[in-house]
C-alpha atoms as a PDB file:
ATOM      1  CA  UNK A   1       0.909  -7.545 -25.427  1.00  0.00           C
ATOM      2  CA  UNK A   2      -1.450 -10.464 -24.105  1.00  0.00           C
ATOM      3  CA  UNK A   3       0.326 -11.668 -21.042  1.00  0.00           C
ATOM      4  CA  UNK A   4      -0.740 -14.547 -18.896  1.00  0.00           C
ATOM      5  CA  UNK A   5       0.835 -15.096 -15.533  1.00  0.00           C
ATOM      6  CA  UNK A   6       0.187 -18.794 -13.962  1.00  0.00           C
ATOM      7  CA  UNK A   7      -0.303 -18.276 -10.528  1.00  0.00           C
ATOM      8  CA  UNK A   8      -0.587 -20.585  -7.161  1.00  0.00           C
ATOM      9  CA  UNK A   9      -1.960 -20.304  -3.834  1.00  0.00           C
ATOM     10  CA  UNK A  10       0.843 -22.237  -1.157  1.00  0.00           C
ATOM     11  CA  UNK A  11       0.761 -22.500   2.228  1.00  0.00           C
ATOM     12  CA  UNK A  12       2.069 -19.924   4.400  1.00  0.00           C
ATOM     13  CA  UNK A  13       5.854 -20.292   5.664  1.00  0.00           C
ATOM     14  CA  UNK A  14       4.678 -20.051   9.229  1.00  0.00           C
ATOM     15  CA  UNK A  15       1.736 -22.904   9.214  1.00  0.00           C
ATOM     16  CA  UNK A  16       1.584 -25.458  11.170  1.00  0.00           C
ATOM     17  CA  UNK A  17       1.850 -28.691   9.120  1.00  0.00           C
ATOM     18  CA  UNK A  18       1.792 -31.810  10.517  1.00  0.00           C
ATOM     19  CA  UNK A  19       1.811 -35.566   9.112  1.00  0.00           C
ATOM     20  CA  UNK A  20      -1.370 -36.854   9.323  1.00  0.00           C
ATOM     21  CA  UNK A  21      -0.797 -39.857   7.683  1.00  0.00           C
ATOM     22  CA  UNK A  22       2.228 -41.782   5.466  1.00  0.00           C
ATOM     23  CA  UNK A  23       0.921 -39.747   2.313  1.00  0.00           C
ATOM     24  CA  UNK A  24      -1.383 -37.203   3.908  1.00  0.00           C
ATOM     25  CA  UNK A  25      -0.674 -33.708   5.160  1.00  0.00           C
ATOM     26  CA  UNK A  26      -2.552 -31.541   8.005  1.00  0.00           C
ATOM     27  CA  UNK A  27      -1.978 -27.886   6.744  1.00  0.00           C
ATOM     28  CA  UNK A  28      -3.233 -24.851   8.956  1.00  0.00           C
ATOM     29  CA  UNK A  29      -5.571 -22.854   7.126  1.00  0.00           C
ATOM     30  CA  UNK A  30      -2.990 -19.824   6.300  1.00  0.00           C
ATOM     31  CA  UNK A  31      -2.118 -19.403   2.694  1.00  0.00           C
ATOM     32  CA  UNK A  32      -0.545 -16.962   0.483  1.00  0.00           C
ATOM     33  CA  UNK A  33       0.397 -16.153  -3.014  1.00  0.00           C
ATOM     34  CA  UNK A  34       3.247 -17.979  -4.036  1.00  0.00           C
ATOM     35  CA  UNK A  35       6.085 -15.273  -3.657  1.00  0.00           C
ATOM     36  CA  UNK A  36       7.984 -16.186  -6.973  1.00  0.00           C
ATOM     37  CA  UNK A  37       4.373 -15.825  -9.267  1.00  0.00           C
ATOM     38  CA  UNK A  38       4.103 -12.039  -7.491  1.00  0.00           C
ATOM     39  CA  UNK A  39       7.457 -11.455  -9.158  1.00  0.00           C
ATOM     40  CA  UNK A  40       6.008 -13.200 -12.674  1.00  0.00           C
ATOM     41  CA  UNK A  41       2.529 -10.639 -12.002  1.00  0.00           C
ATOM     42  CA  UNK A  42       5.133  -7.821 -11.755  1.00  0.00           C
ATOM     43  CA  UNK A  43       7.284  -8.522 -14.650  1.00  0.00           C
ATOM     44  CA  UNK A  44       3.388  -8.437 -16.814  1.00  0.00           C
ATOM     45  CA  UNK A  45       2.174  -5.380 -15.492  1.00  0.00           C
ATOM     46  CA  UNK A  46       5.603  -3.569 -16.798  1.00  0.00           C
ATOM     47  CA  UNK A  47       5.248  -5.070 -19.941  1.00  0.00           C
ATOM     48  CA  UNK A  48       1.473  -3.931 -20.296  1.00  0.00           C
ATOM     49  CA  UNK A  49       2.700   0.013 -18.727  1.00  0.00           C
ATOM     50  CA  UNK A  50       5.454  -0.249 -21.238  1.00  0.00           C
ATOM     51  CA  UNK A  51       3.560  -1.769 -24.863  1.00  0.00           C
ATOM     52  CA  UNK A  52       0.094  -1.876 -23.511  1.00  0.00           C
ATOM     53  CA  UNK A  53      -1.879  -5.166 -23.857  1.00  0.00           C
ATOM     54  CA  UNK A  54      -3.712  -7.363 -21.155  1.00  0.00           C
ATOM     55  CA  UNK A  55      -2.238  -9.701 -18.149  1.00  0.00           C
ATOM     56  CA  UNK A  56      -4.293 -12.280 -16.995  1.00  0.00           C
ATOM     57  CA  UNK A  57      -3.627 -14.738 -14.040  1.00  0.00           C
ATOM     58  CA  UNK A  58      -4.044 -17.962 -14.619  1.00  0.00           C
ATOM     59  CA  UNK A  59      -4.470 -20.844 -12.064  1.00  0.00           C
ATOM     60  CA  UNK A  60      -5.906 -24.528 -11.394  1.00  0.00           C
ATOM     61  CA  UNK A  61      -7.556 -25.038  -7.866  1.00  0.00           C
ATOM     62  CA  UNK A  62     -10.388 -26.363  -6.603  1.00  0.00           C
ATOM     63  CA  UNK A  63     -10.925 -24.209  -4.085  1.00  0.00           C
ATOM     64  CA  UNK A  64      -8.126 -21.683  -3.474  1.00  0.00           C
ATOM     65  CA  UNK A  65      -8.543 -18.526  -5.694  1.00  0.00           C
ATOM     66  CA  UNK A  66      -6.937 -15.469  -3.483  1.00  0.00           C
ATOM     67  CA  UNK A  67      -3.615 -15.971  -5.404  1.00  0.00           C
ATOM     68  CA  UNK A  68      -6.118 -14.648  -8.516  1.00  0.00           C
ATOM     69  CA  UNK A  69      -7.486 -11.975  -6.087  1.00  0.00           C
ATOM     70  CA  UNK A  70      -3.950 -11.070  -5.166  1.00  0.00           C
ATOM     71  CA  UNK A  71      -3.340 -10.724  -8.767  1.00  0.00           C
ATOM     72  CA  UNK A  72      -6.298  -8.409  -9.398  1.00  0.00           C
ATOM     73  CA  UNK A  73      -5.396  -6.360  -6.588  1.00  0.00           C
ATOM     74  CA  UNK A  74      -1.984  -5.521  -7.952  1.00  0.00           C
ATOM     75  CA  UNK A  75      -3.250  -4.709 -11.373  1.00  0.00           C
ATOM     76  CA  UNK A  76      -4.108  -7.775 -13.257  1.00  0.00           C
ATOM     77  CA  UNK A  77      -7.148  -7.372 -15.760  1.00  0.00           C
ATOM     78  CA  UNK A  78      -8.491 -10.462 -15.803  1.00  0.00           C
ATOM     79  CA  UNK A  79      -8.608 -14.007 -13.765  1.00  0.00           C
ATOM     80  CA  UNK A  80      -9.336 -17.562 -14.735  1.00  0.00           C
ATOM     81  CA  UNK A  81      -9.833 -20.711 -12.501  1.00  0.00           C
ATOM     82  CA  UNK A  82      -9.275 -24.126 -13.929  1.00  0.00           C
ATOM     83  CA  UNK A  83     -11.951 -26.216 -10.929  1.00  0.00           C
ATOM     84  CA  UNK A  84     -13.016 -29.710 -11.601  1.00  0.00           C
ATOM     85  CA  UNK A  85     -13.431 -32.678  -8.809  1.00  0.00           C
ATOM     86  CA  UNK A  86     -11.357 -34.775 -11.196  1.00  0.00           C
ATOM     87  CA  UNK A  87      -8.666 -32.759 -10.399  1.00  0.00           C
ATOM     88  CA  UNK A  88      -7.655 -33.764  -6.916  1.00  0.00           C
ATOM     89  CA  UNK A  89      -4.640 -35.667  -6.734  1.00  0.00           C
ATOM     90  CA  UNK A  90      -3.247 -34.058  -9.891  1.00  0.00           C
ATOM     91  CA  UNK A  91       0.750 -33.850  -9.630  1.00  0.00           C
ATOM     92  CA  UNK A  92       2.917 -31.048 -11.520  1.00  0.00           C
ATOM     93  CA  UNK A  93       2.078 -32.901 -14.596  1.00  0.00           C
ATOM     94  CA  UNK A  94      -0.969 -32.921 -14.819  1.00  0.00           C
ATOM     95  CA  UNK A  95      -1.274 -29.371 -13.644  1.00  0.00           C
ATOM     96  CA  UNK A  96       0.803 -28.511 -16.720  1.00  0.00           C
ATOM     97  CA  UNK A  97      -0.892 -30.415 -18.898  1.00  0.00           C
ATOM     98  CA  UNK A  98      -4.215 -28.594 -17.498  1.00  0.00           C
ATOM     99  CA  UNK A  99      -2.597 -25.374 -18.222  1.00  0.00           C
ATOM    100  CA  UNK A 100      -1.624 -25.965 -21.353  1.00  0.00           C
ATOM    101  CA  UNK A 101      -5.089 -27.705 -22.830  1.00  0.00           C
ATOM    102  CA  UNK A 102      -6.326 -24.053 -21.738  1.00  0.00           C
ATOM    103  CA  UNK A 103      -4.177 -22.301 -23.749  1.00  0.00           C
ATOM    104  CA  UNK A 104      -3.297 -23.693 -26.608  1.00  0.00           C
ATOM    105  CA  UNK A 105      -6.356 -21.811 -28.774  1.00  0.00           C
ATOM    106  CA  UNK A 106      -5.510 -18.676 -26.614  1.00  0.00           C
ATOM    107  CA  UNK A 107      -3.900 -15.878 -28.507  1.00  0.00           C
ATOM    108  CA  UNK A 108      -1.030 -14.905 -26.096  1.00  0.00           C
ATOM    109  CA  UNK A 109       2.716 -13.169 -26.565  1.00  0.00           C
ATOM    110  CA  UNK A 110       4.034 -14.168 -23.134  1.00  0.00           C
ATOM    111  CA  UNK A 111       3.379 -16.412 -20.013  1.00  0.00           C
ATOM    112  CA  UNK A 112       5.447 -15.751 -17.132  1.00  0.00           C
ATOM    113  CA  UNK A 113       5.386 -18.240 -14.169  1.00  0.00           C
ATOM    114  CA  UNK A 114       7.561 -17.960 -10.872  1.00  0.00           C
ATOM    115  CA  UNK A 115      10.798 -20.715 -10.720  1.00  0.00           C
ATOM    116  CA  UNK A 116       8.941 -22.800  -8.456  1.00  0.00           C
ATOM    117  CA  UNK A 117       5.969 -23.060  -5.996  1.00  0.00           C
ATOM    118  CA  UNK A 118       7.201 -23.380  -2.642  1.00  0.00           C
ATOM    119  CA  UNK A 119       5.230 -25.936  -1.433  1.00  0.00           C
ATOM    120  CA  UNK A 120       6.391 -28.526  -3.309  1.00  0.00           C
ATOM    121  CA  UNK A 121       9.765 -26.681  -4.679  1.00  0.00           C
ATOM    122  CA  UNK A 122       9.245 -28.951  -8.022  1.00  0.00           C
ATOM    123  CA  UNK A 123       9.554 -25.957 -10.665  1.00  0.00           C
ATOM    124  CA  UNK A 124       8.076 -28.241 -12.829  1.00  0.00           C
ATOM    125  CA  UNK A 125       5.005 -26.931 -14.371  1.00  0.00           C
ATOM    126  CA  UNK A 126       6.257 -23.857 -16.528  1.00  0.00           C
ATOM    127  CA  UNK A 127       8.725 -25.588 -18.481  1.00  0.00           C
ATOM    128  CA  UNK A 128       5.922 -27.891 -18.722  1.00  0.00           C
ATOM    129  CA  UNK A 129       3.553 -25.842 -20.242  1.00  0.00           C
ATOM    130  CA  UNK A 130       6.096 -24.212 -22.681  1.00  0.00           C
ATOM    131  CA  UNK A 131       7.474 -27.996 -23.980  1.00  0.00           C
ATOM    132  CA  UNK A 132       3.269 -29.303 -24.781  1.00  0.00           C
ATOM    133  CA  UNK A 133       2.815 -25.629 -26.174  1.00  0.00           C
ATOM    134  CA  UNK A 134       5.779 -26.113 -28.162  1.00  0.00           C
ATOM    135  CA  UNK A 135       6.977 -22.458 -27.517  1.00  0.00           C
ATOM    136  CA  UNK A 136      10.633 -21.479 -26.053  1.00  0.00           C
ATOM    137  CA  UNK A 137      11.263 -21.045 -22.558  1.00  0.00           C
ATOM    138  CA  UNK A 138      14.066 -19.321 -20.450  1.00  0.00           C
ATOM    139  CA  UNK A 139      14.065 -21.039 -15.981  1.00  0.00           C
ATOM    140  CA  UNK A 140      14.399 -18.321 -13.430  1.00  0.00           C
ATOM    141  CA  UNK A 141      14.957 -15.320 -15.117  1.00  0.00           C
ATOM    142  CA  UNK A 142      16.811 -11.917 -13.187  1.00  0.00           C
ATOM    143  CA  UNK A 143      16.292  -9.484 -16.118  1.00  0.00           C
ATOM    144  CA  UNK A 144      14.264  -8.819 -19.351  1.00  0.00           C
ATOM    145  CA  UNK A 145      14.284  -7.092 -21.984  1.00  0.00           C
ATOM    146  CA  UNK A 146      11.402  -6.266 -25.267  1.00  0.00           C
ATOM    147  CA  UNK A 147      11.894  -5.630 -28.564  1.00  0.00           C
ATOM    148  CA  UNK A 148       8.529  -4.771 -29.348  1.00  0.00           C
ATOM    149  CA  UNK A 149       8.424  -4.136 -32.863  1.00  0.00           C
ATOM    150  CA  UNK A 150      10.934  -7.208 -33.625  1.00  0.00           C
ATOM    151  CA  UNK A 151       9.080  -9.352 -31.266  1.00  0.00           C
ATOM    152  CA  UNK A 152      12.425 -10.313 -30.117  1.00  0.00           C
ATOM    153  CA  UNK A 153      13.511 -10.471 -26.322  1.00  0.00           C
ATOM    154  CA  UNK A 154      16.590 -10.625 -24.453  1.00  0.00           C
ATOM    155  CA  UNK A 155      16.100 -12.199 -20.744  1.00  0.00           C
ATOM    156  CA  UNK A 156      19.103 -12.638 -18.417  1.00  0.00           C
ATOM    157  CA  UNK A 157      19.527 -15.471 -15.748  1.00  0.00           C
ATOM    158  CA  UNK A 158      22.014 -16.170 -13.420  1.00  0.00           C
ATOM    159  CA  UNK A 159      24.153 -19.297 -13.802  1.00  0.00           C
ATOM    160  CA  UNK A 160      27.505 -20.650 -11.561  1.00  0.00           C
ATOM    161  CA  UNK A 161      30.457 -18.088 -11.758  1.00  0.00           C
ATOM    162  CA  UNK A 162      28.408 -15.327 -13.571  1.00  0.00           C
ATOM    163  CA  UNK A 163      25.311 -14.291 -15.531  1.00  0.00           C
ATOM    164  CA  UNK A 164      23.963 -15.438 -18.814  1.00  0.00           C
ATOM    165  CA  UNK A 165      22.470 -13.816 -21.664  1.00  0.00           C
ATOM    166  CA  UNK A 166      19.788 -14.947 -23.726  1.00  0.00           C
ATOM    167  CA  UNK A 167      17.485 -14.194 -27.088  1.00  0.00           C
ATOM    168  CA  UNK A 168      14.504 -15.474 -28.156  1.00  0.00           C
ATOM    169  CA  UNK A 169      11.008 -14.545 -30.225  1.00  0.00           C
ATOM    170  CA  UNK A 170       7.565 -14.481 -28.874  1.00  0.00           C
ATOM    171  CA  UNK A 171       5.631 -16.134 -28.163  1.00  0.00           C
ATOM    172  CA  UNK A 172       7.767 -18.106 -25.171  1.00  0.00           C
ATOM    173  CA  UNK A 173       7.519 -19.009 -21.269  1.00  0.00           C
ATOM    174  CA  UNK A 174       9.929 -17.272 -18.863  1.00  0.00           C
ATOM    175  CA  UNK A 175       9.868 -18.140 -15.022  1.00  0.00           C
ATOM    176  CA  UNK A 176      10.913 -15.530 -12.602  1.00  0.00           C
ATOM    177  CA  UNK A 177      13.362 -14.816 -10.012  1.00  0.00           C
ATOM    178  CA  UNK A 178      13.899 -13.272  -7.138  1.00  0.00           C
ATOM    179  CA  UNK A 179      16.191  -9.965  -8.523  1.00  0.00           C
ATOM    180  CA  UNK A 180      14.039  -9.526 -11.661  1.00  0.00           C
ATOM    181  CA  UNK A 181      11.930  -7.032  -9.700  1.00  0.00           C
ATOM    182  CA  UNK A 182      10.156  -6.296  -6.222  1.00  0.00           C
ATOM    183  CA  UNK A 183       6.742  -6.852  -6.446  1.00  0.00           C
ATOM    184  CA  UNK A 184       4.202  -3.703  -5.954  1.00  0.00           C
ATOM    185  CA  UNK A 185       1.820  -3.298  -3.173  1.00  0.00           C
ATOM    186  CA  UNK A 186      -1.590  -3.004  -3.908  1.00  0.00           C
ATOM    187  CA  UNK A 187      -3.639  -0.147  -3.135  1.00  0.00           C
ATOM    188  CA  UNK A 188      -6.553  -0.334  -0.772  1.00  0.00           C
ATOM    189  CA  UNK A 189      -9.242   0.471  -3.423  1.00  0.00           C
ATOM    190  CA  UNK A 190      -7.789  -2.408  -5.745  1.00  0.00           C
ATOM    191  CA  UNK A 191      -7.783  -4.985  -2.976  1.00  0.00           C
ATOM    192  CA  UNK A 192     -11.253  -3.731  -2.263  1.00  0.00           C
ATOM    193  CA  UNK A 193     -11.783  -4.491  -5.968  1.00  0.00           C
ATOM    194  CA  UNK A 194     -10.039  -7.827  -5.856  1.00  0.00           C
ATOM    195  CA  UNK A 195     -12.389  -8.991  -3.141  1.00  0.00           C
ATOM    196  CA  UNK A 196     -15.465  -7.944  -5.530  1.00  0.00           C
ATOM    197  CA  UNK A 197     -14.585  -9.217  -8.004  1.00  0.00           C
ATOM    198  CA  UNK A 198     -16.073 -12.631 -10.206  1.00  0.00           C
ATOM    199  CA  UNK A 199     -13.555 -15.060 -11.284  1.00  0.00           C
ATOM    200  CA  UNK A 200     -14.015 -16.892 -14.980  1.00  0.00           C
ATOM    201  CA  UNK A 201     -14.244 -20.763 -14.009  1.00  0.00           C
ATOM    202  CA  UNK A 202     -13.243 -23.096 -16.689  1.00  0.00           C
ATOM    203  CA  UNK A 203     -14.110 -27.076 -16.388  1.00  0.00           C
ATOM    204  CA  UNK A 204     -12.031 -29.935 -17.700  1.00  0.00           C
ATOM    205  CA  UNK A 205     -14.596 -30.641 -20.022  1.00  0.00           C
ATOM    206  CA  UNK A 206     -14.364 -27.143 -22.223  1.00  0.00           C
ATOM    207  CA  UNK A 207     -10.957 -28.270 -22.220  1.00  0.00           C
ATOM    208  CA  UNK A 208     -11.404 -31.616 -24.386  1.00  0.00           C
ATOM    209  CA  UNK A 209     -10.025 -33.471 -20.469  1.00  0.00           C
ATOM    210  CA  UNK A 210     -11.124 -36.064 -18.609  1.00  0.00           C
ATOM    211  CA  UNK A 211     -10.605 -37.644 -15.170  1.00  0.00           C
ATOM    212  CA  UNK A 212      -8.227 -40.138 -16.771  1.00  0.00           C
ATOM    213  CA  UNK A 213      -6.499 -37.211 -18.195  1.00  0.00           C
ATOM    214  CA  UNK A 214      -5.060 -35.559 -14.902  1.00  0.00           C
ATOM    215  CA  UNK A 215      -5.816 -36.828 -11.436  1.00  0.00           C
ATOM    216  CA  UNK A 216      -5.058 -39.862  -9.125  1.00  0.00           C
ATOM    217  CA  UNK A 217      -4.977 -42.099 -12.155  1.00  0.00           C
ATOM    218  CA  UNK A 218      -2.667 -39.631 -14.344  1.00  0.00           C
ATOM    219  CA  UNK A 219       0.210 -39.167 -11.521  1.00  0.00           C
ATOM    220  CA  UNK A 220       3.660 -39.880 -13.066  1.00  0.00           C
ATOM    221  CA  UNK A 221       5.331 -38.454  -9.466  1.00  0.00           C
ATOM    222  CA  UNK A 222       3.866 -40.469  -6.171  1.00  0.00           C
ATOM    223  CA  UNK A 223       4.235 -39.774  -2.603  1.00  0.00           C
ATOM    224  CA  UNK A 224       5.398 -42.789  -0.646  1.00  0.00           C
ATOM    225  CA  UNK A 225       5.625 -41.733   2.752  1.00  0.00           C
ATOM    226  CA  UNK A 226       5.543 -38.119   4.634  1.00  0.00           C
ATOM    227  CA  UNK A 227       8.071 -38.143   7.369  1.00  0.00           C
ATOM    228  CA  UNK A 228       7.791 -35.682  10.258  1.00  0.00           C
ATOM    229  CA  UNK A 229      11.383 -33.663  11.124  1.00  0.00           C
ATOM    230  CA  UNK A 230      13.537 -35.438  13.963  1.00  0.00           C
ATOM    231  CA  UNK A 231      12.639 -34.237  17.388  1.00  0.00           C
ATOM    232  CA  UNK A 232      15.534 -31.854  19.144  1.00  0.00           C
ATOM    233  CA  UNK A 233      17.272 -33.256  21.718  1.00  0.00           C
ATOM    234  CA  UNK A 234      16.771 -30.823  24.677  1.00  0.00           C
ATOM    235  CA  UNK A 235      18.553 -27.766  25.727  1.00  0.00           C
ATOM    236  CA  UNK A 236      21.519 -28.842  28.129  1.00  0.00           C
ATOM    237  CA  UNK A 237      22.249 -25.544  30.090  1.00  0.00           C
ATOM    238  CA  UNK A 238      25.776 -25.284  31.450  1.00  0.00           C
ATOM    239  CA  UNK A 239      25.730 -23.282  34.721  1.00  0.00           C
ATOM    240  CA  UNK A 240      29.004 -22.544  35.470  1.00  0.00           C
ATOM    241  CA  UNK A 241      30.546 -18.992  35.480  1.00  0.00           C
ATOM    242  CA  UNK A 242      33.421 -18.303  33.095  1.00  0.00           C
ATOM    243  CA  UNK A 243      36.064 -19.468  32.239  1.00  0.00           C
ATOM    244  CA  UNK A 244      34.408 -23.222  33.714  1.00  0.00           C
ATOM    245  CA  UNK A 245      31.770 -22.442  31.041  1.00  0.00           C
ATOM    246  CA  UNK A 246      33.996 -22.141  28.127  1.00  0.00           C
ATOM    247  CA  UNK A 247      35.578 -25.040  29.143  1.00  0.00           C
ATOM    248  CA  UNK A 248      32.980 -27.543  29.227  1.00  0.00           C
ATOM    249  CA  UNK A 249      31.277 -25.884  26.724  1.00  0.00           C
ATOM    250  CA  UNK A 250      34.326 -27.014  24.222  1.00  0.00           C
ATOM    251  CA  UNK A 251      34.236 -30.375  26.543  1.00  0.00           C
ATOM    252  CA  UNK A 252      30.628 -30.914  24.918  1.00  0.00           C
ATOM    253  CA  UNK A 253      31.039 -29.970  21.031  1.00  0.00           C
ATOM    254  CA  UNK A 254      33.800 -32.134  20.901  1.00  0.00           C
ATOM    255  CA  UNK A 255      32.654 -35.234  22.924  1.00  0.00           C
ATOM    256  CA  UNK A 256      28.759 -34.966  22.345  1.00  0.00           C
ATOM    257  CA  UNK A 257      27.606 -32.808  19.740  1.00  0.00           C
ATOM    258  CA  UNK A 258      31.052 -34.066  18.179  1.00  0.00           C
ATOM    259  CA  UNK A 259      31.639 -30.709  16.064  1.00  0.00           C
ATOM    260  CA  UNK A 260      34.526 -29.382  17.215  1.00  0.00           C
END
């Protein structure tokens, strides 16, 4: 099977982010692989142990490529990057759009994406890619299952009040959820590999795109304004011993924090 895996480097839960301006974002320099694409890498490498075939990780970033390295370290046999200046400022769209101008002449039986980055929590560019390839698609998938002779598969997601069950041919776009598997570690050796090895860049322009194409001027979703969190109120300790404690503990919820 030829299995791609779109993949995205997002900040890391614990960075410091601050708002540096209404639509501009200070992010510590601590990233990670998105965790919902290391389920989507997982879910390919199966498939290639179980039918054999190829997974490649797939991304579009200018600068970012250790979500492709991560991929490579856990088994991946291949890695593209999608870099071109015109791309800054590119929103989900675009970034699907990107994706899919790349594969469209690619011959391919699956792509697998995670349900969402979570950065931006949009989920937005799978289904994206799988409507402008004009292939099926199944969101946030907890179980799959391969036909491989029929080319038929049988994926399982869960919906409100139960589970559903689904069938579809390949080629098609699943995206992956937490409970479809737990990601591998990587070995040392393959990280040490990862961290060798040359990624394949790919330019808008081998991709019949232009600047007008994606970008600033192709944005169909627009930031207005960043707002920092509300500041906590500070800590009001009470000091006396119990039961005076409970009491105006209570006394508080109900007249202050008015919970109670």
């Amino acid at each position: 099977m030829d299995i791609y895996v779109l993949v995205k480097q997002v900040p890391d839960p614990e960075a410091n982010v601050k708002v540096k301006s209404d639509v501009e974002l200070e992010i510590e320099n601590k990233y990670f692989t998105n965790f919902f694409d290391e389920i989507a890498i997982e879910a390919g490498l199966k498939l290639r142990e179980k039918f054999g075939g190829k997974v490649t990780v797939l991304t579009v970033d200018n600068k970012k490529v250790d979500a492709l390295r991560r991929g490579i370290a856990m088994g991946a046999d291949d890695a593209i990057q999608i870099t071109d200046p015109a791309l800054e400022g590119s929103d989900p769209f675009a970034i699907a759009k990107t994706l899919a101008a790349y594969l469209k002449d690619k011959p391919f039986d699956l792509i697998l994406a995670g349900r969402q980055a979570m950065d931006d929590d949009a989920g937005i560019v799978g289904p994206g890619v799988a409507e402008l390839l004009g292939i099926p698609h199944v969101n946030m998938i907890v179980g799959l299952e391969i036909d491989d002779p029929k080319k038929e598969l049988k994926v399982v997601r869960e919906v409100e009040g139960g589970k559903e069950i689904l069938s579809c041919f390949l080629p098609a776009l699943f995206t992956c959820q937490k409970g479809l598997n737990n990601p591998r570690i990587p070995q040392v050796m393959n990280v040490m590999k990862a961290m060798k090895a040359q990624m394949k860049k790919v330019d808008l322009a081998a991709l019949g795109l232009s600047a007008v194409d994606v970008g600033g001027q192709a944005v169909k979703i627009k930031v207005q304004k960043y707002l920092p969190p509300p500041k906590r109120p500070p800590v009001k300790m009470i000091k006396e011993d119990f039961p005076e404690n409970v009491k105006q503990l209570v006394k508080l919820l109900k007249e202050e924090a008015k919970v109670i």
